[in-house]
N, C-alpha and C. Protein backbone atom coordinates (compact mmCIF):
# COMPACT_ATOMS: atom_id res chain seq x y z
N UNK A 1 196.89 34.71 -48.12
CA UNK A 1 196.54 34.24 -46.80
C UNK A 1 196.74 32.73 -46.79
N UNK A 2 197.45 32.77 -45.99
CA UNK A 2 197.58 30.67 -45.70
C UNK A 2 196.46 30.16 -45.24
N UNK A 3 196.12 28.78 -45.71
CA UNK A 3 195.58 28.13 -45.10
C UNK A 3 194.94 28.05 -43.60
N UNK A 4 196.16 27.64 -42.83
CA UNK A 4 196.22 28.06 -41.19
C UNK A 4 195.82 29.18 -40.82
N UNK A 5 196.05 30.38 -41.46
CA UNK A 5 195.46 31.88 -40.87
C UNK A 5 194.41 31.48 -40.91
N UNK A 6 193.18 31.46 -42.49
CA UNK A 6 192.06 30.87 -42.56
C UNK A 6 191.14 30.24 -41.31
N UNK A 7 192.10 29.48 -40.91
CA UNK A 7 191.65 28.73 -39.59
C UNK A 7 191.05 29.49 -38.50
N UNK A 8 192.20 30.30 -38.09
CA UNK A 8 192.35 31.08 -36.90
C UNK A 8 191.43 32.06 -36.85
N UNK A 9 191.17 32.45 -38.16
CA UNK A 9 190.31 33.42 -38.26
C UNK A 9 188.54 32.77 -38.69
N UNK A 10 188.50 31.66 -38.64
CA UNK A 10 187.25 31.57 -38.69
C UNK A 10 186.67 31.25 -40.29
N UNK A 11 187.46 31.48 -41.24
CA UNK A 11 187.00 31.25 -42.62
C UNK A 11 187.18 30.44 -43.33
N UNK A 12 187.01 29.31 -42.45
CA UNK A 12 187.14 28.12 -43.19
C UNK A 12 186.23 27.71 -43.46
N UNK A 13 185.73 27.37 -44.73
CA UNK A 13 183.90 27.36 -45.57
C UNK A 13 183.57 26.04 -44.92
N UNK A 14 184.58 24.77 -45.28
CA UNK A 14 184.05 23.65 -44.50
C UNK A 14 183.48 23.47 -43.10
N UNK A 15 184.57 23.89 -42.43
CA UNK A 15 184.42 24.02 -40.61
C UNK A 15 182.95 25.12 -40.75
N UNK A 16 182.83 26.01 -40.83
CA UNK A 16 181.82 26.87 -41.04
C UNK A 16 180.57 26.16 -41.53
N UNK A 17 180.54 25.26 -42.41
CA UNK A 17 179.68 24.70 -42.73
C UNK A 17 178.66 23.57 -42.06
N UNK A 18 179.86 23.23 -41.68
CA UNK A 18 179.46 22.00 -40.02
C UNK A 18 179.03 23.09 -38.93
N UNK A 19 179.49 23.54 -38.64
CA UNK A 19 179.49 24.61 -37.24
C UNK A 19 177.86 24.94 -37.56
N UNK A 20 177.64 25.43 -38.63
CA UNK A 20 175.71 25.75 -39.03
C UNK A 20 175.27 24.70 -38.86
N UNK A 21 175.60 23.78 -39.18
CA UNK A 21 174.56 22.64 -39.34
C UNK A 21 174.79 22.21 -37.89
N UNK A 22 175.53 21.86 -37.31
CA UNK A 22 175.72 21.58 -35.99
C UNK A 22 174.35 22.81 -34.59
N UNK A 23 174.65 23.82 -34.80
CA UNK A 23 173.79 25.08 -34.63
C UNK A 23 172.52 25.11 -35.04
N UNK A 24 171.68 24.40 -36.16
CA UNK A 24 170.82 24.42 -36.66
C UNK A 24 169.98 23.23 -35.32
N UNK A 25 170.96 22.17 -35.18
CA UNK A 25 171.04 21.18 -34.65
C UNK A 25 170.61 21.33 -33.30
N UNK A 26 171.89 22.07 -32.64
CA UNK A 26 171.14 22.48 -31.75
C UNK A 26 169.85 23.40 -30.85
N UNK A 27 169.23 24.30 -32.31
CA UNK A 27 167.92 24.84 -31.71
C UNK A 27 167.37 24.19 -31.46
N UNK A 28 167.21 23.00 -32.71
CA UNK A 28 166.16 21.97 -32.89
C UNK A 28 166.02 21.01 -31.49
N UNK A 29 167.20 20.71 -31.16
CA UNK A 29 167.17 19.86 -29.50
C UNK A 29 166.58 21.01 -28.65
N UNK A 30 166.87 21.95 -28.51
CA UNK A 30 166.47 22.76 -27.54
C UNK A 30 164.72 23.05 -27.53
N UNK A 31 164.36 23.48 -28.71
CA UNK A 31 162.89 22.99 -29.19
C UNK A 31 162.36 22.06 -28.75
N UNK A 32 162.53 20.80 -29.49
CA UNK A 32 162.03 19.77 -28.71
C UNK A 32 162.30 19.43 -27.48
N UNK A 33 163.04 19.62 -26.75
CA UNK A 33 163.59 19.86 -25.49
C UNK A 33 161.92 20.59 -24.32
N UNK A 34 161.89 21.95 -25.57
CA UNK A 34 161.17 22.60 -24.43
C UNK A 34 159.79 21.93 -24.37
N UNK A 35 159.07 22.02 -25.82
CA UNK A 35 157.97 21.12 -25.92
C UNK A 35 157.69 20.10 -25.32
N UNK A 36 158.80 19.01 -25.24
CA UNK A 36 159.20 17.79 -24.12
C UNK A 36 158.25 18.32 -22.88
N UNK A 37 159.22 18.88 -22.35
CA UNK A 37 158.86 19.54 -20.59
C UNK A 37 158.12 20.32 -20.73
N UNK A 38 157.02 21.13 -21.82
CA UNK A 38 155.88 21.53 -21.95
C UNK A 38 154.72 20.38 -21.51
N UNK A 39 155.26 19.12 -21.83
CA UNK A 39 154.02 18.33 -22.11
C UNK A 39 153.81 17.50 -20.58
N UNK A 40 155.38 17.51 -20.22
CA UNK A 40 155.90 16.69 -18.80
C UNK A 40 155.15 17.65 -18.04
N UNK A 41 155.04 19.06 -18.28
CA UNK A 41 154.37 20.12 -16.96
C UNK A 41 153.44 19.43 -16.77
N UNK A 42 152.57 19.23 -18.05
CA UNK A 42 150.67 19.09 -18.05
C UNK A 42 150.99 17.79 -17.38
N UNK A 43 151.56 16.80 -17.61
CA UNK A 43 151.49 15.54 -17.22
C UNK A 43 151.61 15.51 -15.33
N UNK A 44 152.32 16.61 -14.67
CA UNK A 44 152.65 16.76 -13.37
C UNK A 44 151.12 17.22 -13.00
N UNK A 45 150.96 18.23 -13.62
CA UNK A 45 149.88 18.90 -13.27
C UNK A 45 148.69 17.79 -12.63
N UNK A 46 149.06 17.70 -13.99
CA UNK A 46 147.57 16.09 -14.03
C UNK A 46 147.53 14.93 -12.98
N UNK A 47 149.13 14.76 -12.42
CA UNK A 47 149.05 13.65 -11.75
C UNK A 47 149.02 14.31 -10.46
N UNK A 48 148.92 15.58 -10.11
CA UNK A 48 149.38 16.12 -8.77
C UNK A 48 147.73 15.77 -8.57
N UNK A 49 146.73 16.47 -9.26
CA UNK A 49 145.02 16.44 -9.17
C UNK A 49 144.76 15.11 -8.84
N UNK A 50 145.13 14.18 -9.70
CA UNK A 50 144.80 12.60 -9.50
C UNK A 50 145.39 12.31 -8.65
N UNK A 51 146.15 12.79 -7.78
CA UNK A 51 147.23 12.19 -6.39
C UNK A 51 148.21 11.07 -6.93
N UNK A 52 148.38 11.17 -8.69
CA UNK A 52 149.14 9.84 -8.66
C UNK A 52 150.98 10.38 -8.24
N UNK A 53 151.58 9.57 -8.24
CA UNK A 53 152.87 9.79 -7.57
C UNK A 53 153.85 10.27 -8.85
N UNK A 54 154.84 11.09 -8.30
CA UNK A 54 155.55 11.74 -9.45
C UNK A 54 156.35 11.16 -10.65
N UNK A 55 156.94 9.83 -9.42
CA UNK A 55 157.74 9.11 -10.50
C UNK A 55 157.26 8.00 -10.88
N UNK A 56 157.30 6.88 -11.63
CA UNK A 56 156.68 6.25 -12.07
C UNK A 56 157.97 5.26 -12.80
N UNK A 57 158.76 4.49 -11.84
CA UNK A 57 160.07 3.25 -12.05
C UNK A 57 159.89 2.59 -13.39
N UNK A 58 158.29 1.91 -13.38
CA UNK A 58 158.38 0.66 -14.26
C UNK A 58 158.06 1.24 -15.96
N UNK A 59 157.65 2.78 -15.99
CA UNK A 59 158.07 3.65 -17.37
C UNK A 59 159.09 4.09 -17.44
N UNK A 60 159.58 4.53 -16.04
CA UNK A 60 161.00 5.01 -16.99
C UNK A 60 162.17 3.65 -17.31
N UNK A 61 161.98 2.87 -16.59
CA UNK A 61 163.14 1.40 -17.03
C UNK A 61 162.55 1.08 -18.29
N UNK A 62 161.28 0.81 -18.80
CA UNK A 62 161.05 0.41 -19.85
C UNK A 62 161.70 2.09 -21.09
N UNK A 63 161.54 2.69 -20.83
CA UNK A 63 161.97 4.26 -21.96
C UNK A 63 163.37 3.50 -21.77
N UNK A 64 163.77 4.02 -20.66
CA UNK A 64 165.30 3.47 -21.04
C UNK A 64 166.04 2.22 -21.67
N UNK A 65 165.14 1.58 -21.66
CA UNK A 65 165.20 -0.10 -22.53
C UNK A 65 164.98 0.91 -24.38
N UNK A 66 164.11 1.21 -23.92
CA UNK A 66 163.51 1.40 -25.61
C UNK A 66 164.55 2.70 -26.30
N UNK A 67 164.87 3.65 -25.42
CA UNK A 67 166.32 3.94 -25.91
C UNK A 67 167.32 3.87 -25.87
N UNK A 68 168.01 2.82 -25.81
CA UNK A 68 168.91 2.36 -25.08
C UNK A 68 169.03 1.46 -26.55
N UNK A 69 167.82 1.32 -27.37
CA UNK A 69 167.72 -0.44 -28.21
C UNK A 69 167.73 1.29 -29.45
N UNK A 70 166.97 1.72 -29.08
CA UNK A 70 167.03 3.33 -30.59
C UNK A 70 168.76 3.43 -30.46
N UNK A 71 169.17 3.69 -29.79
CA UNK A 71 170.49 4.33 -29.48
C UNK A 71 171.67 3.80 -30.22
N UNK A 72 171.29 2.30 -29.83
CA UNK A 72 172.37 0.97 -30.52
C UNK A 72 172.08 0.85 -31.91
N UNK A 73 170.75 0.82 -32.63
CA UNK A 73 170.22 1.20 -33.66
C UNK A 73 170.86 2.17 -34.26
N UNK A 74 170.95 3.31 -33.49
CA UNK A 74 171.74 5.11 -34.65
C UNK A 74 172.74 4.35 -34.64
N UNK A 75 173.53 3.62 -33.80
CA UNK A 75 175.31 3.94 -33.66
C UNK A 75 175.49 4.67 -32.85
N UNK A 76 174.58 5.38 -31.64
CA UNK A 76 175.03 6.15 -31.00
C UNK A 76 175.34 5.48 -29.23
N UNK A 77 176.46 5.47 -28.55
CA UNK A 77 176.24 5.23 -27.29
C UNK A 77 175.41 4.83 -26.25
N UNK A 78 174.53 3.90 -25.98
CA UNK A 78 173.61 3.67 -25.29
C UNK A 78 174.00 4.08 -23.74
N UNK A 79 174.93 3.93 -23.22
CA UNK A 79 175.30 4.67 -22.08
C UNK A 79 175.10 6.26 -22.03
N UNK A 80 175.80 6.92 -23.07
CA UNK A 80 175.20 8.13 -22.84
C UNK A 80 173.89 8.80 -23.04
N UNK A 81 173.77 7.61 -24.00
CA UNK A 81 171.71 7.99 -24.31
C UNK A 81 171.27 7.41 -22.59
N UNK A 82 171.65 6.83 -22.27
CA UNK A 82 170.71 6.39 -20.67
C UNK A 82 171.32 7.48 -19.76
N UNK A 83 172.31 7.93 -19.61
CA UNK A 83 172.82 9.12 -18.68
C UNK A 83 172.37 10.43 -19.08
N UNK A 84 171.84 10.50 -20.24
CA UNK A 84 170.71 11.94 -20.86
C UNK A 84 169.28 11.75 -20.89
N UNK A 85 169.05 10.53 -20.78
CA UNK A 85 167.45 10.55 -20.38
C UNK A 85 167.10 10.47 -18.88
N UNK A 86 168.38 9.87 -18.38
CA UNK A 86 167.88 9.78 -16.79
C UNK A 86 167.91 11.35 -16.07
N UNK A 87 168.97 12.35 -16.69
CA UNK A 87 169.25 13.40 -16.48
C UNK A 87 167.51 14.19 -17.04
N UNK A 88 166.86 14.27 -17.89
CA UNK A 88 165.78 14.42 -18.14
C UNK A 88 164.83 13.77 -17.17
N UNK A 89 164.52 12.88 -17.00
CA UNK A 89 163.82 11.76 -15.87
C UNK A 89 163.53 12.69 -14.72
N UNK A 90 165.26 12.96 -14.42
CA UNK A 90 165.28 13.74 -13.26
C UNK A 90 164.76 15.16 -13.14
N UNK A 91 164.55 15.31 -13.74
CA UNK A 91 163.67 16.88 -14.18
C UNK A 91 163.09 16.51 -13.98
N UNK A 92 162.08 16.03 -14.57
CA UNK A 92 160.85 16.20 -14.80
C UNK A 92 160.29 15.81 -13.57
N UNK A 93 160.76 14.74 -12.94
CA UNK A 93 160.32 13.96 -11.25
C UNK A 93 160.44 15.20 -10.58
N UNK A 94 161.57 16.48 -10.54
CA UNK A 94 161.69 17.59 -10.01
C UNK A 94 160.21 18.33 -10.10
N UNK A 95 160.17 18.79 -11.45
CA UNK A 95 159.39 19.46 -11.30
C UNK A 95 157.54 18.56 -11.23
N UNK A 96 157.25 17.49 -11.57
CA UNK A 96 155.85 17.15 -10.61
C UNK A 96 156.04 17.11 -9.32
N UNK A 97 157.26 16.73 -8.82
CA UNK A 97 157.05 16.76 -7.47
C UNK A 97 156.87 18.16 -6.69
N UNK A 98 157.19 19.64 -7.43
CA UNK A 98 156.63 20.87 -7.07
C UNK A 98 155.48 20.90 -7.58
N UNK A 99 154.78 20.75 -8.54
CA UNK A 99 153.48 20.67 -8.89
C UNK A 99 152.64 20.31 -7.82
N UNK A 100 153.09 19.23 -7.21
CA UNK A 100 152.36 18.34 -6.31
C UNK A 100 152.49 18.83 -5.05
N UNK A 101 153.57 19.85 -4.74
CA UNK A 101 153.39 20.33 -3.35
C UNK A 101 152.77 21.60 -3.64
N UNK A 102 152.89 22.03 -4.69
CA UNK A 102 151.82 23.41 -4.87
C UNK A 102 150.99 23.09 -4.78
N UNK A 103 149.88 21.70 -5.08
CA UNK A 103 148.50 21.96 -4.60
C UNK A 103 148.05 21.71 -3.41
């Protein structure tokens, strides 16, 4: 079997090897992911009772400062770390702001 077949077919130990770890990778985001917006619920919840308002500008500019400075730190993109937290942001403002019309 050549090399290249190898490929095509999926049995390449290296690529395979990344591909798990990559996969492992991603439960783990998805996990913390959910836990995240487990904690963002209670936090809606909480602010819908207290009447405080859903979004809250002068935390999320400061998060985004503070990952934005983590981000440049990994080596990783600070633009796309700010276009994935604001994308999160935006959730979460979604869902207190149903919290808040449910009560």
């Amino acid at each position: 079997m050549t090399q290249d077949t190898q490929h095509h077919r999926g049995e390449d130990s290296t690529l395979a090897g990344f591909r798990k770890s990559i996969d492992n990778i991603d439960a783990a985001l998805v996990h913390m992911l959910a836990e995240r917006f487990r904690i963002t619920q209670a936090v809606g919840a909480y602010k819908a009772k207290a009447t405080l308002p859903p979004a809250d500008p002068a935390r999320e500019k400061e998060q985004i400062a503070r990952l934005r400075r983590l981000a440049e730190d990994s080596e990783l993109d600070p633009e796309f770390t700010e276009k994935f937290l604001r994308f999160i942001i935006d959730e979460v403002i979604r869902h207190h702001e149903q919290a808040r019309a449910a009560d």
